[in-house]
PDB file of N, CA and C in Angstrom:
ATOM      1  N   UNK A   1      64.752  34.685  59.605  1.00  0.00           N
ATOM      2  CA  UNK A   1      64.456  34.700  58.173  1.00  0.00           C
ATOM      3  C   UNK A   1      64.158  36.136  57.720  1.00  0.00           C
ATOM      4  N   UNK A   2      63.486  36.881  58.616  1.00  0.00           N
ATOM      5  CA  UNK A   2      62.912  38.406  58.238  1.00  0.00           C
ATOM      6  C   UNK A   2      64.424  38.999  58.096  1.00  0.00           C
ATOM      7  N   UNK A   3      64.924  38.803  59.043  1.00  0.00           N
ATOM      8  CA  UNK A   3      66.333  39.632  59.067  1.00  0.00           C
ATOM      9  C   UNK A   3      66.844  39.702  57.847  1.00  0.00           C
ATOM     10  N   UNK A   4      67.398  38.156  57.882  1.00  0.00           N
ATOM     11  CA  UNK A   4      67.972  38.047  56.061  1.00  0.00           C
ATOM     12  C   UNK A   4      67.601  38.093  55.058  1.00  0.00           C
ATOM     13  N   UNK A   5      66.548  38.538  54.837  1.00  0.00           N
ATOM     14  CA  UNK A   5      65.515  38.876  53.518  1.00  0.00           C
ATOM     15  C   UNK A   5      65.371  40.529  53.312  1.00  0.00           C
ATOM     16  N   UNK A   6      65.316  41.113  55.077  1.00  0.00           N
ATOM     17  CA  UNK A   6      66.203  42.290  55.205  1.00  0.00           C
ATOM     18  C   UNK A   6      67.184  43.018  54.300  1.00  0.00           C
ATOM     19  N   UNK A   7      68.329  42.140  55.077  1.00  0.00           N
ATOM     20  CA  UNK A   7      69.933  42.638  54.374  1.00  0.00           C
ATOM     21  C   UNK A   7      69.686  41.697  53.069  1.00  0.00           C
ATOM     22  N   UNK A   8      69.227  40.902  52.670  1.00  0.00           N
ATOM     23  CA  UNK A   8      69.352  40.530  50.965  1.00  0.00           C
ATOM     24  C   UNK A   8      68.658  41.792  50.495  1.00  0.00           C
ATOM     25  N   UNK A   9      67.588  42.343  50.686  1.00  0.00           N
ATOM     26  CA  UNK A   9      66.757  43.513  49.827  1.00  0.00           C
ATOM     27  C   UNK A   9      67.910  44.490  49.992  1.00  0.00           C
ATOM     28  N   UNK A  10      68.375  44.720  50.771  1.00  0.00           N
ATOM     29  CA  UNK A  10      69.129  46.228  51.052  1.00  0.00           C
ATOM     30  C   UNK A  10      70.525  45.950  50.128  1.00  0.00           C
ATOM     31  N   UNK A  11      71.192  44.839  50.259  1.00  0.00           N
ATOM     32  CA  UNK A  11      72.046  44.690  49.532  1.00  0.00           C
ATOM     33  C   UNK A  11      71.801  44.078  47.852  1.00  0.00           C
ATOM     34  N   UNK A  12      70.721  43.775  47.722  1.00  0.00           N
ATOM     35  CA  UNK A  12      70.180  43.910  46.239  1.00  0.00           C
ATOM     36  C   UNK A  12      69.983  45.515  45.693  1.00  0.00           C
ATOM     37  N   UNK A  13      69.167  46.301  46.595  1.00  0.00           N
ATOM     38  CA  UNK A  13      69.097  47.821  46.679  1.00  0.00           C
ATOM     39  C   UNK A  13      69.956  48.391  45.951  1.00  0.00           C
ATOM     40  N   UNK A  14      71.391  48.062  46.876  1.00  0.00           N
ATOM     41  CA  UNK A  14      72.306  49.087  47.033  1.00  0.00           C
ATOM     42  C   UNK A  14      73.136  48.691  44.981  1.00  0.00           C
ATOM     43  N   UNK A  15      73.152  47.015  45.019  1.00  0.00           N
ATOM     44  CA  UNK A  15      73.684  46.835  43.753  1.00  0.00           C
ATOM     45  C   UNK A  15      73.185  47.025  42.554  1.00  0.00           C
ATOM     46  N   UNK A  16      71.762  47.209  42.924  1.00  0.00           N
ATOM     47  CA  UNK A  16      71.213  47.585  41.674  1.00  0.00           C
ATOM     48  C   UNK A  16      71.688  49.551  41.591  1.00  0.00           C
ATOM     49  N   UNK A  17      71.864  50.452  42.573  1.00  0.00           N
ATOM     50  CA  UNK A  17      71.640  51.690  42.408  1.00  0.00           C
ATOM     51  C   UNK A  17      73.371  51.738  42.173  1.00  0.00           C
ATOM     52  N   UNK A  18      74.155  50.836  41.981  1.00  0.00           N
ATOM     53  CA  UNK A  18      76.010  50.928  41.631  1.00  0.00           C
ATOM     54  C   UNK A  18      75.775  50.471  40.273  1.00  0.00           C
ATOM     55  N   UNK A  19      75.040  49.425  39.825  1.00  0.00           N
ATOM     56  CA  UNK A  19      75.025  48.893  38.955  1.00  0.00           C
ATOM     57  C   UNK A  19      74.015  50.042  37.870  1.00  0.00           C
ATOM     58  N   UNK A  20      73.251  50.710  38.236  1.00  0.00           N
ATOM     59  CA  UNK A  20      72.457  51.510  37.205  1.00  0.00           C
ATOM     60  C   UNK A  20      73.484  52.917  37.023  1.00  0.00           C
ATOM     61  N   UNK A  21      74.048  53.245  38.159  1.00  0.00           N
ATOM     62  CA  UNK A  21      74.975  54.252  38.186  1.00  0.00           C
ATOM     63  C   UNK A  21      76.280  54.262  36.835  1.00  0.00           C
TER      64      UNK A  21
END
């Protein structure tokens, strides 16, 4: 569960910093 809450934050991260871009 830690893992994938992990890569969900990092890949929320990454779309929010493409998406504000």
């Amino acid at each position: 569960q830690t893992r994938a809450m992990k890569i969900l934050m990092k890949v929320g991260q990454d779309a929010s910093s493409a998406g504000s871009t």
